[in-house]
PDB file of N, CA and C in Angstrom:
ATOM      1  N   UNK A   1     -18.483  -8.877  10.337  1.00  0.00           N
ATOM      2  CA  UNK A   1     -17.523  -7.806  10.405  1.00  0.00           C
ATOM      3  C   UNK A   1     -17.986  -6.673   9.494  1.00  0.00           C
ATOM      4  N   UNK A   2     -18.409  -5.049   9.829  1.00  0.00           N
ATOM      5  CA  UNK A   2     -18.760  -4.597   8.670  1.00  0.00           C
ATOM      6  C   UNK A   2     -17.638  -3.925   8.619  1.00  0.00           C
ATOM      7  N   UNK A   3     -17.897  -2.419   7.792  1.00  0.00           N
ATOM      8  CA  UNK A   3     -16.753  -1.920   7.238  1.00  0.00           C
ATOM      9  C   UNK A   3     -16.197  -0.840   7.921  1.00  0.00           C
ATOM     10  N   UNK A   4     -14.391  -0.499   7.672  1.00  0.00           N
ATOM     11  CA  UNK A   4     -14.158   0.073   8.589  1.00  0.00           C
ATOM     12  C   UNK A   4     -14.470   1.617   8.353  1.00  0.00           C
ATOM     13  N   UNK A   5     -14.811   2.631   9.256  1.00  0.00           N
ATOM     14  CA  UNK A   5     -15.156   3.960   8.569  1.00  0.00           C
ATOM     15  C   UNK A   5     -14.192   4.827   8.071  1.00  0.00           C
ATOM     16  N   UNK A   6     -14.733   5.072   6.798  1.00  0.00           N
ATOM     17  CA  UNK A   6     -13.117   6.070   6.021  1.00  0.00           C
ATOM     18  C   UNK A   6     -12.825   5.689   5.066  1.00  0.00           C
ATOM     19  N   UNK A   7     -12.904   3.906   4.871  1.00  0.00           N
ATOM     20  CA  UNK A   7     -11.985   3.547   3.645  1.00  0.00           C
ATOM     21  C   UNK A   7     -12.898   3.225   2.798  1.00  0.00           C
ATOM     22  N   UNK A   8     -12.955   3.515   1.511  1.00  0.00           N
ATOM     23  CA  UNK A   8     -13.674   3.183   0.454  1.00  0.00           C
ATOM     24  C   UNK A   8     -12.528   1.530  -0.373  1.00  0.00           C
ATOM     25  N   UNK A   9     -13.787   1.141  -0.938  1.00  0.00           N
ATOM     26  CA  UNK A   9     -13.098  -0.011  -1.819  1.00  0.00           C
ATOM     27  C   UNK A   9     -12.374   0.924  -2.727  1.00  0.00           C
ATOM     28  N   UNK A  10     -11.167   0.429  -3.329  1.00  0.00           N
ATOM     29  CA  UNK A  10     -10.015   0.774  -4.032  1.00  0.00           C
ATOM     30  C   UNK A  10      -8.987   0.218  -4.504  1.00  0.00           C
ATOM     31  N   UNK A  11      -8.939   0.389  -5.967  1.00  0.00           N
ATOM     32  CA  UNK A  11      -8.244  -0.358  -6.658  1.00  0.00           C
ATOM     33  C   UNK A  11      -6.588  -0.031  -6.026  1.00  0.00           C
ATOM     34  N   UNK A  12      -5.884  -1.258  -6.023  1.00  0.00           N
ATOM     35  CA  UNK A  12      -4.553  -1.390  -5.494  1.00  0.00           C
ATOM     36  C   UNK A  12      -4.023  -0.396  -6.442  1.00  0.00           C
ATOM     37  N   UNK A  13      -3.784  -0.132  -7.578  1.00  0.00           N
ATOM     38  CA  UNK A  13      -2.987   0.780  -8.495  1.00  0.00           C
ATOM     39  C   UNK A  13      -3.061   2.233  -7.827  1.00  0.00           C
ATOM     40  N   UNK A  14      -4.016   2.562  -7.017  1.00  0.00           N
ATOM     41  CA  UNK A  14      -4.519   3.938  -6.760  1.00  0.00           C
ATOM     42  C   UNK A  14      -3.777   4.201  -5.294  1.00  0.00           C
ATOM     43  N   UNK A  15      -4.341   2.937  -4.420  1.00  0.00           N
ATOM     44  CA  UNK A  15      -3.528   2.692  -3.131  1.00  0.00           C
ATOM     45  C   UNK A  15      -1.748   3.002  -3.303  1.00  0.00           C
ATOM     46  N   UNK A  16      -1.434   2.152  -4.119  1.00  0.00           N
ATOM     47  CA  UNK A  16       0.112   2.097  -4.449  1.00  0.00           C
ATOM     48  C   UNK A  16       1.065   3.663  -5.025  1.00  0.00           C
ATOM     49  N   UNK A  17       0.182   4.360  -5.814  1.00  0.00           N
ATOM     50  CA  UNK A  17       0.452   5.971  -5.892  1.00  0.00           C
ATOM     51  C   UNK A  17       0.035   6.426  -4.623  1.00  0.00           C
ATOM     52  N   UNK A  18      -0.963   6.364  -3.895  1.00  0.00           N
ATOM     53  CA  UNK A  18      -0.998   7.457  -2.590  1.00  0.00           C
ATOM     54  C   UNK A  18       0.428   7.143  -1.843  1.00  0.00           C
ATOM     55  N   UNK A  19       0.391   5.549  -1.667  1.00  0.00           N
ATOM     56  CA  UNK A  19       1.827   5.423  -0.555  1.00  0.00           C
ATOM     57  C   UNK A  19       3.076   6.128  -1.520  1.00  0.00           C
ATOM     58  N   UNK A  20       2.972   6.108  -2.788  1.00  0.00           N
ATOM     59  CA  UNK A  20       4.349   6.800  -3.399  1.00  0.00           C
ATOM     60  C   UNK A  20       4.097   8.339  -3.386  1.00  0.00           C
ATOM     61  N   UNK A  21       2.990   8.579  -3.534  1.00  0.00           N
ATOM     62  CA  UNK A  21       2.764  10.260  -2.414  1.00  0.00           C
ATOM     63  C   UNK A  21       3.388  10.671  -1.338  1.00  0.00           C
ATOM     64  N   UNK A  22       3.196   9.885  -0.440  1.00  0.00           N
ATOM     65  CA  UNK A  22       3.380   9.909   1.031  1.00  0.00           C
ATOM     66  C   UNK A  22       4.915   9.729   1.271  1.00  0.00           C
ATOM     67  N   UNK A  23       5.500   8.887   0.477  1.00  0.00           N
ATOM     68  CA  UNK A  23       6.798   9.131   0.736  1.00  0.00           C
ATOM     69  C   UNK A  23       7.494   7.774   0.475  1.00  0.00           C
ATOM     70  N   UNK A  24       6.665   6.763   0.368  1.00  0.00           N
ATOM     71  CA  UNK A  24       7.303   5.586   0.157  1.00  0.00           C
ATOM     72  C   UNK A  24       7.585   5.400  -1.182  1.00  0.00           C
ATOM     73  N   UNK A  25       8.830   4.478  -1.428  1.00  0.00           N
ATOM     74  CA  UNK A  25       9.686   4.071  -2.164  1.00  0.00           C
ATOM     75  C   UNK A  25       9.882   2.710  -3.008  1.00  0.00           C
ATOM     76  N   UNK A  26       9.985   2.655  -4.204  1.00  0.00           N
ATOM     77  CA  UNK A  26      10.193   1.172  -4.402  1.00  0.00           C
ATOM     78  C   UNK A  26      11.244   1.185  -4.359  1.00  0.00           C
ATOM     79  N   UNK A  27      11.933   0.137  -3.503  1.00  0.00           N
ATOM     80  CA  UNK A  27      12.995  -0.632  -3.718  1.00  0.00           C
ATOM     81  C   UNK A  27      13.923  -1.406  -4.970  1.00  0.00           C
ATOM     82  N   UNK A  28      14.855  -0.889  -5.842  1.00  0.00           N
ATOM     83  CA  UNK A  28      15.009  -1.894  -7.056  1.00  0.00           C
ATOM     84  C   UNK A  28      15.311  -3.473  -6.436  1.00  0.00           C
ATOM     85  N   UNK A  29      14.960  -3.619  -7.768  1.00  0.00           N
ATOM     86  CA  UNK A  29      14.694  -5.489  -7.813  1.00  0.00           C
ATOM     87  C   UNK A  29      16.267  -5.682  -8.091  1.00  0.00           C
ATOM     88  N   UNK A  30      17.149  -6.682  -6.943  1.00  0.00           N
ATOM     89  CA  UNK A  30      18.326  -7.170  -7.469  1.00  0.00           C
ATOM     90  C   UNK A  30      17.993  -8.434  -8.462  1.00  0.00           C
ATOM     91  N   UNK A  31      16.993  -8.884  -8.430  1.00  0.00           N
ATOM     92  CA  UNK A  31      16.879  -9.713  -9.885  1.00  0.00           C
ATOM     93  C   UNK A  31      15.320  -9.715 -10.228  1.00  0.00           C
ATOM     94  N   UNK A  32      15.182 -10.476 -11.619  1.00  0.00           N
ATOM     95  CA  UNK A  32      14.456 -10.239 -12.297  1.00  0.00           C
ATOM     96  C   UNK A  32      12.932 -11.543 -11.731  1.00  0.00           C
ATOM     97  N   UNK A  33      11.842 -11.135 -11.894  1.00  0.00           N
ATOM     98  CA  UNK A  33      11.101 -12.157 -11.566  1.00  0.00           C
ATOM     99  C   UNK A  33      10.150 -11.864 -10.295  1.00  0.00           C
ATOM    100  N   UNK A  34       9.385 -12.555  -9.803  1.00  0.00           N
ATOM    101  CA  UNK A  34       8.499 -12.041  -8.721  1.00  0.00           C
ATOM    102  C   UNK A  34       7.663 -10.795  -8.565  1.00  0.00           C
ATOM    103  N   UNK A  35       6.689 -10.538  -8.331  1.00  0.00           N
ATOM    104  CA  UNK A  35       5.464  -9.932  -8.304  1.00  0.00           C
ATOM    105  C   UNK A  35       5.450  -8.741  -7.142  1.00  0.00           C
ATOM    106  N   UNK A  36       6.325  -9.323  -6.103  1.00  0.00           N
ATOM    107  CA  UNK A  36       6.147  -8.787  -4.876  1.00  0.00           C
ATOM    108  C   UNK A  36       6.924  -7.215  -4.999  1.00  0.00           C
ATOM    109  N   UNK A  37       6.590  -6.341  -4.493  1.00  0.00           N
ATOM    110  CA  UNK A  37       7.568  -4.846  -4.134  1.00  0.00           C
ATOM    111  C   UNK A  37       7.671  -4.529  -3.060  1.00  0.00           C
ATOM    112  N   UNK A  38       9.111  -4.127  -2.899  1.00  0.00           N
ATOM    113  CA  UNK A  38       9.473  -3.757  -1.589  1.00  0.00           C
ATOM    114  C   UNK A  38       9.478  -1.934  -1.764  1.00  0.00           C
ATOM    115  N   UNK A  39       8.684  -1.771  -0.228  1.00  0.00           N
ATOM    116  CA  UNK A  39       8.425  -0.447  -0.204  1.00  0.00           C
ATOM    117  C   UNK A  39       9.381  -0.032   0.467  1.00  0.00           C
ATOM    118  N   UNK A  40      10.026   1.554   0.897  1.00  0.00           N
ATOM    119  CA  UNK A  40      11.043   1.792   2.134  1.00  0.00           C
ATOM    120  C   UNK A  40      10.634   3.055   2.305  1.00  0.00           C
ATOM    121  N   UNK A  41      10.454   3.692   3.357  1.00  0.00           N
ATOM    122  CA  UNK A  41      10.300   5.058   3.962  1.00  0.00           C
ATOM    123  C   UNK A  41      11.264   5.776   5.082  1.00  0.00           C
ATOM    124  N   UNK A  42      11.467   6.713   4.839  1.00  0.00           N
ATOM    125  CA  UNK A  42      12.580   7.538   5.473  1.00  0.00           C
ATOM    126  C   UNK A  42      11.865   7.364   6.818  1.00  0.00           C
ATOM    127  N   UNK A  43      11.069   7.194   6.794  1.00  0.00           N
ATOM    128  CA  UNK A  43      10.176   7.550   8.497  1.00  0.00           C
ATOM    129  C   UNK A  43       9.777   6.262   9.224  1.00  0.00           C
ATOM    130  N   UNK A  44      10.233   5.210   8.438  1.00  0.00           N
ATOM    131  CA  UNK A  44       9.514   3.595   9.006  1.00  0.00           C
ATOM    132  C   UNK A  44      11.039   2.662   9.101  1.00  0.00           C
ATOM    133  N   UNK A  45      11.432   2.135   9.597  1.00  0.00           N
ATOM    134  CA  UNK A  45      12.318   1.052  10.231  1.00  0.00           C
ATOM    135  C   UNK A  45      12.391   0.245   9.075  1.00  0.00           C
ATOM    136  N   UNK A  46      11.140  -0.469   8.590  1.00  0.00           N
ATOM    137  CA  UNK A  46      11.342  -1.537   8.115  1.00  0.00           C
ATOM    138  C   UNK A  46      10.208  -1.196   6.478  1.00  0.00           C
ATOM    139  N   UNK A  47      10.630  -2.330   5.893  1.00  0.00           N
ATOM    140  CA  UNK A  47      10.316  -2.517   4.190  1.00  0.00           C
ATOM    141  C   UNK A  47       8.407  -3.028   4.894  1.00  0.00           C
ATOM    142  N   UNK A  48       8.068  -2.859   3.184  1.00  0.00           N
ATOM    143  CA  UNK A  48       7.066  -2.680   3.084  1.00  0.00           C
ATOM    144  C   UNK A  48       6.877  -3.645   2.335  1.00  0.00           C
ATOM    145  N   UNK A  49       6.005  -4.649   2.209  1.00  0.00           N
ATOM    146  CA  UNK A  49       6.117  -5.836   0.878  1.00  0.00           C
ATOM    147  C   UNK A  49       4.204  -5.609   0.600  1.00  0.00           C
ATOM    148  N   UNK A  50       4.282  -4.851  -1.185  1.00  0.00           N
ATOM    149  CA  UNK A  50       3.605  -4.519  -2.158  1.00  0.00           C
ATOM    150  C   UNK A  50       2.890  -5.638  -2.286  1.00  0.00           C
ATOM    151  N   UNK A  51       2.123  -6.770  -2.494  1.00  0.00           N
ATOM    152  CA  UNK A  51       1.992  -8.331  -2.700  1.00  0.00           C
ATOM    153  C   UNK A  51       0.309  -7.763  -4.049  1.00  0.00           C
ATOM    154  N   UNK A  52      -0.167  -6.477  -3.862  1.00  0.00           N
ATOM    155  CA  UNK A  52      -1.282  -6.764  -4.656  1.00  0.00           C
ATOM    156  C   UNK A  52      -1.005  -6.192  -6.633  1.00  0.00           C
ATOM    157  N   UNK A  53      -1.683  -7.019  -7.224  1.00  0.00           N
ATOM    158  CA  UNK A  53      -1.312  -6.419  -8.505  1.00  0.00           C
ATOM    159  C   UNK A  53      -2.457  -4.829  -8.815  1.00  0.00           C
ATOM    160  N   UNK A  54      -2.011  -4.131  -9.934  1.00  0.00           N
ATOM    161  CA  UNK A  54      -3.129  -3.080 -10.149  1.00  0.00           C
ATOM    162  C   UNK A  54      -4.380  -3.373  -9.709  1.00  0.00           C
ATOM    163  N   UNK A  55      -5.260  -4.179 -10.684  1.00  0.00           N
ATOM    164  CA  UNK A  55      -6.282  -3.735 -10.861  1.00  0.00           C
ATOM    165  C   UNK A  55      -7.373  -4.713  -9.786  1.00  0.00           C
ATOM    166  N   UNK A  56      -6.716  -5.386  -9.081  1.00  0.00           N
ATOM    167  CA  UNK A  56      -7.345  -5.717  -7.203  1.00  0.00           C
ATOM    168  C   UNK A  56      -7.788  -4.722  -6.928  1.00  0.00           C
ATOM    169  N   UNK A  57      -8.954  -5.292  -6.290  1.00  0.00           N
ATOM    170  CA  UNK A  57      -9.868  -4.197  -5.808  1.00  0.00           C
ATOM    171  C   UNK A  57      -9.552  -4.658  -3.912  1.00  0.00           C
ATOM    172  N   UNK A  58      -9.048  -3.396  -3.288  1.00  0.00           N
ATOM    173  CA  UNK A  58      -8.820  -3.786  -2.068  1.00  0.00           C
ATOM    174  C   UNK A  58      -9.936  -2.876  -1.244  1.00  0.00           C
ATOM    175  N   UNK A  59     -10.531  -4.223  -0.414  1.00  0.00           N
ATOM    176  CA  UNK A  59     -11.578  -3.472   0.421  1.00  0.00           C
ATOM    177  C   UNK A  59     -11.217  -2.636   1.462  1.00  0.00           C
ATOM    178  N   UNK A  60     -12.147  -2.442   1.976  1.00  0.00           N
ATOM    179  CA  UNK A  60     -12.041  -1.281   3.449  1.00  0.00           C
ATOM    180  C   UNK A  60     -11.109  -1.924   4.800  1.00  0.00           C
ATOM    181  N   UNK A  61     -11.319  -3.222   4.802  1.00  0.00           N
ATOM    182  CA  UNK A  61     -10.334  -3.816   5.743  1.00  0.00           C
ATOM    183  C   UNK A  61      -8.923  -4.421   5.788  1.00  0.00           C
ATOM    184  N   UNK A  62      -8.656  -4.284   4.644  1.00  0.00           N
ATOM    185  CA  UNK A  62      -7.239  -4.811   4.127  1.00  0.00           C
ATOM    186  C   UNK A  62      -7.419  -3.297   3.890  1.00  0.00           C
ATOM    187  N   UNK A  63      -7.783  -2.042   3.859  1.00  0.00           N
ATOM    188  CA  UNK A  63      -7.204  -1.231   3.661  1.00  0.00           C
ATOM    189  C   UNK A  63      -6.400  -0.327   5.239  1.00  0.00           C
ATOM    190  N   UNK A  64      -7.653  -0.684   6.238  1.00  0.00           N
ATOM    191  CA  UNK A  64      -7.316  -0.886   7.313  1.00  0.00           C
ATOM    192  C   UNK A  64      -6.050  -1.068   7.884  1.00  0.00           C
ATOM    193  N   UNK A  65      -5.677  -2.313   7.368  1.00  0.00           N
ATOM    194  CA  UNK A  65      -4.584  -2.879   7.849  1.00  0.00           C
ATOM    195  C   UNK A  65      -3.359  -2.539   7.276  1.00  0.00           C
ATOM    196  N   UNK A  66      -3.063  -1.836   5.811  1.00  0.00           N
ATOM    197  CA  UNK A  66      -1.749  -1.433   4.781  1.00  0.00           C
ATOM    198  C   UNK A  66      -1.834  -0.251   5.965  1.00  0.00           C
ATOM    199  N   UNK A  67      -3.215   0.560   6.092  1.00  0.00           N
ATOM    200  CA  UNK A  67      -2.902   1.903   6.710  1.00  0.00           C
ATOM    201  C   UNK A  67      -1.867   1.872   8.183  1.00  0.00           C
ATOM    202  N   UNK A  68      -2.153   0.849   8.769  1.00  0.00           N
ATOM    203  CA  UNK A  68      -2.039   0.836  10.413  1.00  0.00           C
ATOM    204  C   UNK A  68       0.138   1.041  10.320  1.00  0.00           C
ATOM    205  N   UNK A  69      -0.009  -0.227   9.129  1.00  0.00           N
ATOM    206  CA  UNK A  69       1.220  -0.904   9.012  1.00  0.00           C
ATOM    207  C   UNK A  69       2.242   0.132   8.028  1.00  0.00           C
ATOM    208  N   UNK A  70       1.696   1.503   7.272  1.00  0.00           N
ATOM    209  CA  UNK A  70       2.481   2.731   6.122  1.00  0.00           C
ATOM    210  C   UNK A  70       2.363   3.804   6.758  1.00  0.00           C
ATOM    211  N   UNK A  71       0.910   4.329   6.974  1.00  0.00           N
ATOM    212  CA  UNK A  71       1.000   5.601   7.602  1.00  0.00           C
ATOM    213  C   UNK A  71       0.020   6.522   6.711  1.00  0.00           C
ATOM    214  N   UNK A  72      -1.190   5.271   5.523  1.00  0.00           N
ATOM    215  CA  UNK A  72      -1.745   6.327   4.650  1.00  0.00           C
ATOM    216  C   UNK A  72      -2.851   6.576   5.491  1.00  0.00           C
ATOM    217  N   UNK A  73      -3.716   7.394   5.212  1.00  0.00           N
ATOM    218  CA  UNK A  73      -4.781   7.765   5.360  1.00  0.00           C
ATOM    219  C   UNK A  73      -5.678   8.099   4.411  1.00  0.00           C
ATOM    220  N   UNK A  74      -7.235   7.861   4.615  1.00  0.00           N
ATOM    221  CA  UNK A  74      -7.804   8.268   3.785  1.00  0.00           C
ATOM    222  C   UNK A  74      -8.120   9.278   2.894  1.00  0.00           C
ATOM    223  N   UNK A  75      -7.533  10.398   2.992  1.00  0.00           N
ATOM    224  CA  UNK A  75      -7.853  11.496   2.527  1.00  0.00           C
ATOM    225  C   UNK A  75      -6.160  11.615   1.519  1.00  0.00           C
ATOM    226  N   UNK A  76      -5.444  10.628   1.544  1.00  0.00           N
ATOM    227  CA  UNK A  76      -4.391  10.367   1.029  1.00  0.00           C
ATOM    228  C   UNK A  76      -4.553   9.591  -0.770  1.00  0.00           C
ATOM    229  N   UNK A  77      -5.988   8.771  -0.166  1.00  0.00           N
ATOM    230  CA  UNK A  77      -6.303   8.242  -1.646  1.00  0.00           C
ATOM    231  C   UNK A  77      -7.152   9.567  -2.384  1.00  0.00           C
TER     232      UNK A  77
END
């Protein structure tokens, strides 16, 4: 499988500000605990679940796939 064209490797912390660029939202936590973030966008139906910590380095194909499923684009990171 090589890589997809456009996306550079990128640390999740960097990914996670472009989507809060773009328009997405964290969700508050009704309780305390768990790793996971829920994203929400005025323009998308449904939540978004955050699952990577900062400093993950997310490749070109899992970047692929956040894109298909938010709406970022490359020129967004």
């Amino acid at each position: 499988m090589g890589k997809q064209p456009g996306w550079p490797s990128t640390s999740a912390r960097v990914v996670l500000r472009a989507l809060l660029r773009i328009g997405w939202r964290e969700k508050p936590r009704t309780s305390k605990g768990g790793s996971h973030k829920q994203l929400t966008h005025s323009d998308f139906a449904y939540e978004y679940t955050w699952a990577f910590h900062d400093g993950v380095e997310i490749g070109p194909v899992m970047l692929a796939k956040i894109a298909k499923q938010t709406g970022l684009n490359p020129e967004d990171l």
